[in-house]
C-alpha atoms as a PDB file:
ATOM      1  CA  UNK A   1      -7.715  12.676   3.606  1.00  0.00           C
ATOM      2  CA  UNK A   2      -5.888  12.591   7.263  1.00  0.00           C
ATOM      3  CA  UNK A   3      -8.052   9.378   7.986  1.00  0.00           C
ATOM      4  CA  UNK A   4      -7.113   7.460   4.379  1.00  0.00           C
ATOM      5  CA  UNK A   5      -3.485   8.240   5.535  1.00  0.00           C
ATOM      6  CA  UNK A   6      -3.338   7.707   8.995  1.00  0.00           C
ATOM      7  CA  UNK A   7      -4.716   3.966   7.774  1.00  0.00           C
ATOM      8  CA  UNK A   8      -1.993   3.590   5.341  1.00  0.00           C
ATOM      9  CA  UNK A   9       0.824   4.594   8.120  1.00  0.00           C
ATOM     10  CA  UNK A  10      -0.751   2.629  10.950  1.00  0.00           C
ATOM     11  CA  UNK A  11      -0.726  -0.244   8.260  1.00  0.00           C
ATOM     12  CA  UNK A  12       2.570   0.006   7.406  1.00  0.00           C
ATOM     13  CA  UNK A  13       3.444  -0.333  11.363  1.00  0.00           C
ATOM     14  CA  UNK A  14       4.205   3.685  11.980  1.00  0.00           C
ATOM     15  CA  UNK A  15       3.556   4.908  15.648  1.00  0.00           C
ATOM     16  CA  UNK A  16       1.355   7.609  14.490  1.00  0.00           C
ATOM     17  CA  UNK A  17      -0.017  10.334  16.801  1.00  0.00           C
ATOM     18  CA  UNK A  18      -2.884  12.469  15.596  1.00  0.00           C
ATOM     19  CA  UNK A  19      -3.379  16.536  16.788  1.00  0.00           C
ATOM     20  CA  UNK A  20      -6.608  17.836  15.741  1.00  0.00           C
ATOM     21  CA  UNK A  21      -9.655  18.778  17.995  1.00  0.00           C
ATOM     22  CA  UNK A  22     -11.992  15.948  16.648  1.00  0.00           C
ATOM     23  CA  UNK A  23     -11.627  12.264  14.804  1.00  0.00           C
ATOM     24  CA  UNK A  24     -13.402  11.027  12.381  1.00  0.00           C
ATOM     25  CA  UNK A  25     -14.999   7.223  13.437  1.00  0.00           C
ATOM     26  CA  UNK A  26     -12.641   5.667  11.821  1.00  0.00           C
ATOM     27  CA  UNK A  27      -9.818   7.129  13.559  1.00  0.00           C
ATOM     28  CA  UNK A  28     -11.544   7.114  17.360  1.00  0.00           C
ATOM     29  CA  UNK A  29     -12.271   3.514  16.437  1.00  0.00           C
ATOM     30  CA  UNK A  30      -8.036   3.507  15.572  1.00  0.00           C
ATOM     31  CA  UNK A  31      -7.660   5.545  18.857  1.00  0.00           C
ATOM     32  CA  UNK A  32      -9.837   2.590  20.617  1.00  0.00           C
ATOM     33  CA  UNK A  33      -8.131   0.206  19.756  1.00  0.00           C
ATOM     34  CA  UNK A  34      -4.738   1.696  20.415  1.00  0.00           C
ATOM     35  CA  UNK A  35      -3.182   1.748  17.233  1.00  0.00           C
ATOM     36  CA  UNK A  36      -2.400   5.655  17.210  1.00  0.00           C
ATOM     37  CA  UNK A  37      -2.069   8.540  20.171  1.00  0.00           C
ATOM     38  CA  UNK A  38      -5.194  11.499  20.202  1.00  0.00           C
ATOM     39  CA  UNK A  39      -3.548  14.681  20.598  1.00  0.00           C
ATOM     40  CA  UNK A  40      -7.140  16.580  21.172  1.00  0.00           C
ATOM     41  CA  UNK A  41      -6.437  20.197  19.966  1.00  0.00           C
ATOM     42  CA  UNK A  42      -5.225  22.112  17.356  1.00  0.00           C
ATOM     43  CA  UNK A  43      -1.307  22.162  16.463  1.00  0.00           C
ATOM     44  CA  UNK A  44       0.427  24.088  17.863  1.00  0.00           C
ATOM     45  CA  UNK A  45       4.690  24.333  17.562  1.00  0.00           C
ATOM     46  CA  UNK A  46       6.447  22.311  19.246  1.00  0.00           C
ATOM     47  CA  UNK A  47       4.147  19.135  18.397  1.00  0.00           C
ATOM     48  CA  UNK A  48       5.919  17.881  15.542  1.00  0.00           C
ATOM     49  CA  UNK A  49       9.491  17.616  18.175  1.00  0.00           C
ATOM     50  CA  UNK A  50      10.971  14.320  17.506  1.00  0.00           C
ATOM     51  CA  UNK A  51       9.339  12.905  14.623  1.00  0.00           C
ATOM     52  CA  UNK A  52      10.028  11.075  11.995  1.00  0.00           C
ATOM     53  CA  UNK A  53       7.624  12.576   9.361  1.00  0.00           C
ATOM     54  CA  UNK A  54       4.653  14.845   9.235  1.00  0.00           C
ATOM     55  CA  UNK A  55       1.514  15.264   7.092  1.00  0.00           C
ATOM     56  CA  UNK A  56      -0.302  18.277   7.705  1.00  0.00           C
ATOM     57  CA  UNK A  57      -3.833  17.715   6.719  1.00  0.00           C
ATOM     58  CA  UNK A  58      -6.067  19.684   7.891  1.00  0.00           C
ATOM     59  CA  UNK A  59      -8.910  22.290   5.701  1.00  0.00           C
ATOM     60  CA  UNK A  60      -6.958  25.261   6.296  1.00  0.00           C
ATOM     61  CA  UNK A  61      -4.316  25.412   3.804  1.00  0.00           C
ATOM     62  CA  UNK A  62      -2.843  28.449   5.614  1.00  0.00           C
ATOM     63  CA  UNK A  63      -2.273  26.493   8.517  1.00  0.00           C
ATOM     64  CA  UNK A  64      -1.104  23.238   6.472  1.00  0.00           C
ATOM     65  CA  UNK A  65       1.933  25.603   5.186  1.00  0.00           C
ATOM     66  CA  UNK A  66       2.321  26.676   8.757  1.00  0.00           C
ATOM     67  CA  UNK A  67       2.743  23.049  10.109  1.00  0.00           C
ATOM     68  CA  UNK A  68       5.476  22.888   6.957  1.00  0.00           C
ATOM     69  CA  UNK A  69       7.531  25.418   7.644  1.00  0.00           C
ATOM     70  CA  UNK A  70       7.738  24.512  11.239  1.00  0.00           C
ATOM     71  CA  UNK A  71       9.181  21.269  10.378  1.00  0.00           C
ATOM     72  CA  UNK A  72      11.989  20.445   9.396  1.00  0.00           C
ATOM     73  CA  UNK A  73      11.704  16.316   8.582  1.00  0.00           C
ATOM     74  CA  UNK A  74      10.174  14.796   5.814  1.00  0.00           C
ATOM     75  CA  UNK A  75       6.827  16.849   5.237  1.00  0.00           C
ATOM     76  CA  UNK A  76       3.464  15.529   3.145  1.00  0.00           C
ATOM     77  CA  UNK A  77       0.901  18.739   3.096  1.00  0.00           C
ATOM     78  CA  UNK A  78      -2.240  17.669   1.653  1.00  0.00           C
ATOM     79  CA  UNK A  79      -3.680  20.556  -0.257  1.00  0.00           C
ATOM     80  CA  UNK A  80      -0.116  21.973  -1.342  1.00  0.00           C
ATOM     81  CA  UNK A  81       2.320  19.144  -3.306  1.00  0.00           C
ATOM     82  CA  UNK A  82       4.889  22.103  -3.475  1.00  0.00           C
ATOM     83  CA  UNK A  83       5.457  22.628   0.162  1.00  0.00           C
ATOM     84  CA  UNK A  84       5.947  18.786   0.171  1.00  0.00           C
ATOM     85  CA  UNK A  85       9.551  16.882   0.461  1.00  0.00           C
ATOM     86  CA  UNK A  86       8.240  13.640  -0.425  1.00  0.00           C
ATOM     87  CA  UNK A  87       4.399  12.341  -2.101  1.00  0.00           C
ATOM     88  CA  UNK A  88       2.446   9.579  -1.239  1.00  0.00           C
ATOM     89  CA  UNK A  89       1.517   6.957  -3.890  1.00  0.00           C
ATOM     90  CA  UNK A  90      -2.021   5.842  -4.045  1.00  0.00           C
ATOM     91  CA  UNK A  91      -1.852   2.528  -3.442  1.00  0.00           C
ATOM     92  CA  UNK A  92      -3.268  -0.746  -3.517  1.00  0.00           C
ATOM     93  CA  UNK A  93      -2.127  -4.045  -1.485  1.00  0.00           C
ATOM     94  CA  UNK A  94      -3.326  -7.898  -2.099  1.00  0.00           C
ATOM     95  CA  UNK A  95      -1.078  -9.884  -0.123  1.00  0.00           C
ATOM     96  CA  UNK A  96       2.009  -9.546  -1.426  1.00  0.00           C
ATOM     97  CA  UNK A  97       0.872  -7.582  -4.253  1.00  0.00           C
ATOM     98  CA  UNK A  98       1.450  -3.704  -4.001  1.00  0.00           C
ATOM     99  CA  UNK A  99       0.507  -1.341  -6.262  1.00  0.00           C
ATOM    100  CA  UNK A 100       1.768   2.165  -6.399  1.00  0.00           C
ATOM    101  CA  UNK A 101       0.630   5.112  -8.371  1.00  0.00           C
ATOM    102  CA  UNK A 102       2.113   8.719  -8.365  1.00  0.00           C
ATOM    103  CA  UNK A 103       1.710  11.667 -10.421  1.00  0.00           C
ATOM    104  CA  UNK A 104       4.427  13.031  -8.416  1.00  0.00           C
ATOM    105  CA  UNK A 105       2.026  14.938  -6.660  1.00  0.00           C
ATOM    106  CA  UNK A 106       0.594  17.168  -9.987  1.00  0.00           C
ATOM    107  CA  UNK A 107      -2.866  15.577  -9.451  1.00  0.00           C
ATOM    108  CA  UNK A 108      -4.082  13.336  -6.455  1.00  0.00           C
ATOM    109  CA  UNK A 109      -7.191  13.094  -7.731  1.00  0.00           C
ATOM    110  CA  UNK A 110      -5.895  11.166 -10.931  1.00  0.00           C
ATOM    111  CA  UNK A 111      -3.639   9.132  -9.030  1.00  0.00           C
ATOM    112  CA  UNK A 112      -7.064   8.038  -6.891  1.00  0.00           C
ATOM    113  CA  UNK A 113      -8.726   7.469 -10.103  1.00  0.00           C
ATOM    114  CA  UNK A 114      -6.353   4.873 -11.817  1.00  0.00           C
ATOM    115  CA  UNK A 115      -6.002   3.153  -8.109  1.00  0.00           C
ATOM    116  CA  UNK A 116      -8.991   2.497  -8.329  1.00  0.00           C
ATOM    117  CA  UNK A 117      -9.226   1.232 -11.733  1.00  0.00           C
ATOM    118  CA  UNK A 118      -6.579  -0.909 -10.605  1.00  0.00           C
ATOM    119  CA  UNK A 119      -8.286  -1.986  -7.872  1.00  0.00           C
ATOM    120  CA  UNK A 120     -10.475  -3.791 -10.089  1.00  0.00           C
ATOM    121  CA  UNK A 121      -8.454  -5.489 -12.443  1.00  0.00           C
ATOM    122  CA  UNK A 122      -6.593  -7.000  -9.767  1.00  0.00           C
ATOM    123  CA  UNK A 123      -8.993  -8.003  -7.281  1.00  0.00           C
ATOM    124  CA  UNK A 124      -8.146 -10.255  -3.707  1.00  0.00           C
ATOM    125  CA  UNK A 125      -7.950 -13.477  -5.479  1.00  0.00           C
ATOM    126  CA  UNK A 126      -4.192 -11.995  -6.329  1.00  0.00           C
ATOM    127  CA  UNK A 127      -3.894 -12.593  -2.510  1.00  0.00           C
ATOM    128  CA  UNK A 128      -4.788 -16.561  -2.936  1.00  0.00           C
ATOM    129  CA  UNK A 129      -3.004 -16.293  -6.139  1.00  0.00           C
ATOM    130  CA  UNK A 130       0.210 -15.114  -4.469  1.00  0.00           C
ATOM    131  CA  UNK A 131      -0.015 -17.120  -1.285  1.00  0.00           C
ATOM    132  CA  UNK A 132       0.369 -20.014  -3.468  1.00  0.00           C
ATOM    133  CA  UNK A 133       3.794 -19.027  -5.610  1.00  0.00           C
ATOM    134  CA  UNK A 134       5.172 -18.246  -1.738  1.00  0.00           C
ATOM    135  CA  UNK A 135       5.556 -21.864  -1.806  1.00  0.00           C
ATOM    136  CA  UNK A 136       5.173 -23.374  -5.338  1.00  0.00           C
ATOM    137  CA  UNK A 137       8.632 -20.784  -5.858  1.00  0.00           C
ATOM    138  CA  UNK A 138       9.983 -22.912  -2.895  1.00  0.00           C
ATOM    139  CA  UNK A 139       9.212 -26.019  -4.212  1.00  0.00           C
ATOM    140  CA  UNK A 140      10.680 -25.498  -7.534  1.00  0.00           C
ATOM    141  CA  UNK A 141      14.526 -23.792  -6.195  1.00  0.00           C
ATOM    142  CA  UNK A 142      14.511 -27.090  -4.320  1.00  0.00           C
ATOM    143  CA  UNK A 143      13.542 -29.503  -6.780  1.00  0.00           C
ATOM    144  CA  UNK A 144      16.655 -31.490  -8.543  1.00  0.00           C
ATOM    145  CA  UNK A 145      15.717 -30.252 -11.994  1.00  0.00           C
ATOM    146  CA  UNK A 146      17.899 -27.901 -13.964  1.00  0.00           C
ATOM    147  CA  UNK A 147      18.142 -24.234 -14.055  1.00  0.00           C
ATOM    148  CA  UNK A 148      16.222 -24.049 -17.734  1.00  0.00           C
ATOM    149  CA  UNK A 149      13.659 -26.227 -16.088  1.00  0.00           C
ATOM    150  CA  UNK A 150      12.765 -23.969 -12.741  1.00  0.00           C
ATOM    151  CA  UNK A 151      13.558 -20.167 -15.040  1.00  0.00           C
ATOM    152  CA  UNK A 152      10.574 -22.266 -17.253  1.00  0.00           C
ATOM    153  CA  UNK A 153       8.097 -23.167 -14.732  1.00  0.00           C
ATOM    154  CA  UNK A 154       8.202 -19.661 -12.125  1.00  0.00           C
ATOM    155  CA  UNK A 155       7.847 -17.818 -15.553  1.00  0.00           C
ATOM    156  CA  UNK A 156       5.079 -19.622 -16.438  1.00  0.00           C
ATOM    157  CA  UNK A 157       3.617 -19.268 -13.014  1.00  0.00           C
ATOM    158  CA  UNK A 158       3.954 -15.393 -13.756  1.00  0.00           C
ATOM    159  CA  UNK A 159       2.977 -15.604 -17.069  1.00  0.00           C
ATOM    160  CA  UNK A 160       0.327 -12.981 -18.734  1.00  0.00           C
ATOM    161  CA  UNK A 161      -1.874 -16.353 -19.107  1.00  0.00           C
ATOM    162  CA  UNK A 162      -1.748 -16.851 -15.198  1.00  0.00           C
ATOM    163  CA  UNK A 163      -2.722 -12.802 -14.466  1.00  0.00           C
ATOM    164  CA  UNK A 164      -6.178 -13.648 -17.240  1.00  0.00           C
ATOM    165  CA  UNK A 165      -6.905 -16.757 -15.871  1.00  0.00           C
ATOM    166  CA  UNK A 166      -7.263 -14.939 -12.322  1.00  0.00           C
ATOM    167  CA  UNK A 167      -9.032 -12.217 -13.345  1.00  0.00           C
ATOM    168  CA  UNK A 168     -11.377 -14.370 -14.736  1.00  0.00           C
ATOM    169  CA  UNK A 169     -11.841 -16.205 -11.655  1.00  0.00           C
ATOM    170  CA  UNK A 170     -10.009 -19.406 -12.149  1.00  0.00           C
ATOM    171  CA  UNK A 171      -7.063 -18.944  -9.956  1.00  0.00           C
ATOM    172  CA  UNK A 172      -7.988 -22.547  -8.382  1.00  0.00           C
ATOM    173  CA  UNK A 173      -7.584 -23.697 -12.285  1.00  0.00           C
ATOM    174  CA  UNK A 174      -3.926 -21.703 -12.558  1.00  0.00           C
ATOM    175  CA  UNK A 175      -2.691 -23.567  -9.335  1.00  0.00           C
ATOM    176  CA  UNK A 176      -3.866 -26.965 -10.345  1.00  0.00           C
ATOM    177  CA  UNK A 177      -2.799 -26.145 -13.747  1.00  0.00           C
ATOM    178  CA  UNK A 178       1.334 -24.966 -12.324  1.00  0.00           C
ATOM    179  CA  UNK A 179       1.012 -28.262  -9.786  1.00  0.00           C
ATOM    180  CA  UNK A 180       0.587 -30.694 -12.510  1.00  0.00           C
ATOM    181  CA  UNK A 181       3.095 -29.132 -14.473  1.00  0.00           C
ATOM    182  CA  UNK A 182       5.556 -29.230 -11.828  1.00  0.00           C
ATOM    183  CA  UNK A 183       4.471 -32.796 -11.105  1.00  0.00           C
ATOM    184  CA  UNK A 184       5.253 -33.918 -14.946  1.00  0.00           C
ATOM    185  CA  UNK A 185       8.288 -31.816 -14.820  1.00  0.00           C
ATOM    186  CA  UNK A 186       9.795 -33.819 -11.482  1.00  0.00           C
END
């Protein structure tokens, strides 16, 4: 669990520092390659001075709830959601598509489980998918057409029909299909 969020944080561009006696691969490899600060030890008080947040995750739930009542930020404790100030979503990311789910922090578990039945239905060809509307929405705000026109076309570039047609693996076919309407619309 500390390694699937210390990814998300370092992702979303915290300055994350790790205590704990060990790292999993995954982290050293993090550690390696600078993107977080090794701490090698258990926590003690006094560690958590001058941050931001805190999520005590480690398999002693006596010592999670010891780590959150030492702190008084914005706590996350793993194995207890009601010694927690704030949850974090399980999400998903494709580009500019995010993806949160929450069960407000009554079961994790379920939250992983519909991530990642989301994860499927919207696959990485959202990314492409997206990457083009960055500049398709550009073109069509500064086209000369009227309002009606442009509302029209970005809708249709959103459109339930678009989301199918990518999940079916024809997002090529969507973007041709949104040029040369844009073209006829000009």
């Amino acid at each position: 669990m500390a390694e699937r969020k210390a990814t998300k944080l370092i992702e979303a561009g915290a300055s994350l520092t790790v205590v704990s006696p060990e790292l999993t691969p995954v982290l050293s490899a993090m550690k390696d390659a600078g993107d977080l600060v090794h701490v090698e030890r258990q926590y003690t008080e006094g560690d958590l001075d001058g941050a931001l947040i805190a999520i005590a995750a480690t398999d002693d739930p006596k010592r999670n709830g010891e780590i959150a009542a030492s702190f008084e930020g914005l706590i996350n404790v793993v194995t207890s959601p009601s010694l927690c100030n704030f949850i974090v979503p399980s999400s998903i990311n494709r580009g500019d598509l995010s993806i949160a789910v929450s069960t407000s922090g009554v079961s994790p578990a379920l939250s992983r489980a519909i991530r990642l039945e989301l994860e499927t239905l919207y696959g990485e060809e959202f990314r492409e998918y997206l990457e083009f509307l960055k500049g398709f929405r550009e073109r069509v705000q500064s086209s000369p057409m009227d309002d009606a026109k442009r509302e029209f076309l970005l809708r249709e570039a959103g459109s339930a029909g678009a989301v199918v047609a990518i999940r079916e693996g024809k997002a090529g076919s969507a973007i041709s299909a949104m040029n040369e309407l844009l073209r006829k619309m000009l």
